[in-house]
C-alpha atoms as a PDB file:
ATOM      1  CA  UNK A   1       4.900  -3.293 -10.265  1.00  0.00           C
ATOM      2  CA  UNK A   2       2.948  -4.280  -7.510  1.00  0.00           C
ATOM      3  CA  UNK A   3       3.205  -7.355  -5.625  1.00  0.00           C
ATOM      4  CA  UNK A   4       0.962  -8.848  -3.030  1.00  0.00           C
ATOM      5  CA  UNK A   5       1.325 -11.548  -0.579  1.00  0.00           C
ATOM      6  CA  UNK A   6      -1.540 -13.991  -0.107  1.00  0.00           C
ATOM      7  CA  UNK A   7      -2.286 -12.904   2.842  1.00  0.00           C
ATOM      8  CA  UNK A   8      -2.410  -9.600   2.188  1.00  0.00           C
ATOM      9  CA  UNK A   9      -4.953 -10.539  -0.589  1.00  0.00           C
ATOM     10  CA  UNK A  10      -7.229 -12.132   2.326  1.00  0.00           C
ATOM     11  CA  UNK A  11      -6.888  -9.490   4.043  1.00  0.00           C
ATOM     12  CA  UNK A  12      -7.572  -7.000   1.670  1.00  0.00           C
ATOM     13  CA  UNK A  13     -10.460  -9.022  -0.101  1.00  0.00           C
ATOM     14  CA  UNK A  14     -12.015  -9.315   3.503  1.00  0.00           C
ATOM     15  CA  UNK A  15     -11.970  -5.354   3.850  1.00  0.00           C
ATOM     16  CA  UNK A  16     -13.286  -4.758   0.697  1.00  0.00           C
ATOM     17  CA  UNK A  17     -16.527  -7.474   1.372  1.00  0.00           C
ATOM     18  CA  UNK A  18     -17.272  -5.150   4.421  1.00  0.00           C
ATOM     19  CA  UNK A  19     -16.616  -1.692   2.521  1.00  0.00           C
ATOM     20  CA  UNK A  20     -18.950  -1.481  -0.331  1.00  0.00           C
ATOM     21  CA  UNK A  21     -18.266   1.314  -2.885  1.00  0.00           C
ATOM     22  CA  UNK A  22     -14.765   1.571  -1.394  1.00  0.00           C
ATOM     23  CA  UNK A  23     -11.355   0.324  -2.836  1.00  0.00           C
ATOM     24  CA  UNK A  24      -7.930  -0.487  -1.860  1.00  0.00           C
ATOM     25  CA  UNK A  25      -6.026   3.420  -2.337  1.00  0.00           C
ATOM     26  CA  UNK A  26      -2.548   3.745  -1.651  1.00  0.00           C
ATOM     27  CA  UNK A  27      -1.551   6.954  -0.828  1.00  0.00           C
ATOM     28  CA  UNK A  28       1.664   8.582   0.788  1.00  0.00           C
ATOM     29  CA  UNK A  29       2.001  10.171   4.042  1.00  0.00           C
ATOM     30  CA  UNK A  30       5.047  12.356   5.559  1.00  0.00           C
ATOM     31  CA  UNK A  31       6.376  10.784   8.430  1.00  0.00           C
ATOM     32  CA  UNK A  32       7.862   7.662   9.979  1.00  0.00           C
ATOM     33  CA  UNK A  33      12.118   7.503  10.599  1.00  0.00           C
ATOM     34  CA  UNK A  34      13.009   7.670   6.788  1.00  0.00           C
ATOM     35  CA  UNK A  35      10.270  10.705   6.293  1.00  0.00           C
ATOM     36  CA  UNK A  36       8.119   8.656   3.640  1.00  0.00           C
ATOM     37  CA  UNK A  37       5.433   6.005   3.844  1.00  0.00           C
ATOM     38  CA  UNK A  38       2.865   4.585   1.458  1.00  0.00           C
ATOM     39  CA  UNK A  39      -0.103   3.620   3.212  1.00  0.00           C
ATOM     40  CA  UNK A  40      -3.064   1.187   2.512  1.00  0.00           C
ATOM     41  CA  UNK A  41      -6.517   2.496   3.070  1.00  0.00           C
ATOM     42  CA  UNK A  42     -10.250   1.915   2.066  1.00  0.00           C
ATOM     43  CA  UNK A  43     -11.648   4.302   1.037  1.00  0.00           C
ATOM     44  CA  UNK A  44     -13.365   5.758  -2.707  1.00  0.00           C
ATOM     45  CA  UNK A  45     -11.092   6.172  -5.247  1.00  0.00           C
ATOM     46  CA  UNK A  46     -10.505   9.394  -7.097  1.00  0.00           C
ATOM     47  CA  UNK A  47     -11.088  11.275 -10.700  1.00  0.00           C
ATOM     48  CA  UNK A  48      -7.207  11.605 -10.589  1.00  0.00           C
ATOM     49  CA  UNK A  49      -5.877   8.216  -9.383  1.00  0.00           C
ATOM     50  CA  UNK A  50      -4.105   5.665 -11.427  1.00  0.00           C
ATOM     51  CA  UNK A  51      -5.815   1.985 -11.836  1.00  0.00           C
ATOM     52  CA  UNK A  52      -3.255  -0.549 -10.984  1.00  0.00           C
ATOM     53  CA  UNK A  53      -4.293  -4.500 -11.092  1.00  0.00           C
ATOM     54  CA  UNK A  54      -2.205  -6.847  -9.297  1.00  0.00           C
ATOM     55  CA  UNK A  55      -3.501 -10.720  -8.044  1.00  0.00           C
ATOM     56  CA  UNK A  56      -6.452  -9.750  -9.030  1.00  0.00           C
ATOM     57  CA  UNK A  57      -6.866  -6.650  -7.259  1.00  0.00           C
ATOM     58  CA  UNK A  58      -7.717  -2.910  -8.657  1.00  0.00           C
ATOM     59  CA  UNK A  59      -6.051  -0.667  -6.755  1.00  0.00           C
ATOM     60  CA  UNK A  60      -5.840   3.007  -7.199  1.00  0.00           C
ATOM     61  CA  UNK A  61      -3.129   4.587  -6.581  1.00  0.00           C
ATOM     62  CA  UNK A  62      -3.102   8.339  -5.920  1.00  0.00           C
ATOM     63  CA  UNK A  63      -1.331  11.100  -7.865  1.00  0.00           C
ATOM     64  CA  UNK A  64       1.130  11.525  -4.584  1.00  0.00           C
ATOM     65  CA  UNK A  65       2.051   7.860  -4.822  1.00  0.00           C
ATOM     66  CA  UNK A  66       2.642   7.349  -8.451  1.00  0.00           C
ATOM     67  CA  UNK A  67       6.646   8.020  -8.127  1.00  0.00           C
ATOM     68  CA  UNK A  68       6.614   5.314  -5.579  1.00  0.00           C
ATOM     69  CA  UNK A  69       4.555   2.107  -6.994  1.00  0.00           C
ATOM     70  CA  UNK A  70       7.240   1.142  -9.519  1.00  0.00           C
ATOM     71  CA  UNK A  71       8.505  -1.477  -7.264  1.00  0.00           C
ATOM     72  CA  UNK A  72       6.629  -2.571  -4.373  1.00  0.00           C
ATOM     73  CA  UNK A  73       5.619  -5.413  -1.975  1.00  0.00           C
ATOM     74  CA  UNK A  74       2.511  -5.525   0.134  1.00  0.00           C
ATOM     75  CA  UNK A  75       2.369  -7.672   2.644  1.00  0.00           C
ATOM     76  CA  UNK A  76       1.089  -8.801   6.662  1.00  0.00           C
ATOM     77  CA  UNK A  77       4.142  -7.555   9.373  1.00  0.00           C
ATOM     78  CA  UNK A  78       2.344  -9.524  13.066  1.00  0.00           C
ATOM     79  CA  UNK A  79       3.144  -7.958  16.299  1.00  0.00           C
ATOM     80  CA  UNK A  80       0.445  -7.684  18.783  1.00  0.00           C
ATOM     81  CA  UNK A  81      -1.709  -7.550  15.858  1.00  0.00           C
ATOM     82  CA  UNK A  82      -1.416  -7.711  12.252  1.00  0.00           C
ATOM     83  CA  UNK A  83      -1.082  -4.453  10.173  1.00  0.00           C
ATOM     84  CA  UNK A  84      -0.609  -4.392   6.285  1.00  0.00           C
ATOM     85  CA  UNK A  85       2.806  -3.245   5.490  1.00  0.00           C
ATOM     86  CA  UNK A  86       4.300  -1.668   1.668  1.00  0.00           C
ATOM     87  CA  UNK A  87       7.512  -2.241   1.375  1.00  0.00           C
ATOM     88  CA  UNK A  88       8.947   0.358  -1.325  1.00  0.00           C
ATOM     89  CA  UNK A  89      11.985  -2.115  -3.129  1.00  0.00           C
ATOM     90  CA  UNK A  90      13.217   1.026  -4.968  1.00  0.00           C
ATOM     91  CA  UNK A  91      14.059   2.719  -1.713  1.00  0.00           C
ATOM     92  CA  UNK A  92      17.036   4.509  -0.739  1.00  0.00           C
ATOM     93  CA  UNK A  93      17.268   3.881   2.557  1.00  0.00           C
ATOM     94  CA  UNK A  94      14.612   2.584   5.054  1.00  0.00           C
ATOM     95  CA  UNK A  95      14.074   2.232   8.747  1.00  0.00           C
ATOM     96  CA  UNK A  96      13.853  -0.569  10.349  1.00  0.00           C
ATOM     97  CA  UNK A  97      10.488  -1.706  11.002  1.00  0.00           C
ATOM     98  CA  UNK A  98       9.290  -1.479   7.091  1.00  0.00           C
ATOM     99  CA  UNK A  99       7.096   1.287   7.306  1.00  0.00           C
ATOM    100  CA  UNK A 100       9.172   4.349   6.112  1.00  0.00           C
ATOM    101  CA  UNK A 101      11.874   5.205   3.392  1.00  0.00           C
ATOM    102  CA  UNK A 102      13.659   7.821   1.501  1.00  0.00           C
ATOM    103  CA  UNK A 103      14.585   7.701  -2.762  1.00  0.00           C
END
């Protein structure tokens, strides 16, 4: 399951006005404290990606990731900035600023 907070939905929805053609992907990259992160990026989706709707969003979700979306939350972490965050739920372990985890 995939859950969004509403302001990751504006934020997302706001991308995707100024990224025609391109959709929300969520992908997984090596790296961070725990040595796994899911990432949020914009870009066309793929012949092999899984369709996932949530709040009204399609997102696809690539074959990497697939082991990962069963429970997660996507949401706005504010610093200097504001960066979109997905927190895995059915992590192991996880470091401390939200980004990374281990199953």
């Amino acid at each position: 399951m995939i859950e969004v907070s509403d302001e990751a939905i504006a934020k997302i929805l706001t991308a995707l006005a100024a990224n025609n053609g391109k959709v929300p992907r969520i992908i997984v990259r090596k790296g961070g404290c725990a040595g796994t992160m899911l990432a949020l990026v914009l870009e066309p989706a793929r012949e092999t990606d899984e369709r996932i709707t949530s709040n009204g969003i399609a997102f696809a979700v690539s074959h990497e990731a697939r082991e990962y979306v069963a429970d997660i939350y996507i949401h706005v972490k504010y610093g200097l900035g504001s960066e979109i965050i997905i927190r895995n739920n059915a992590a192991a372990v996880t470091c401390n600023c939200g980004k990374s985890f281990r199953t």
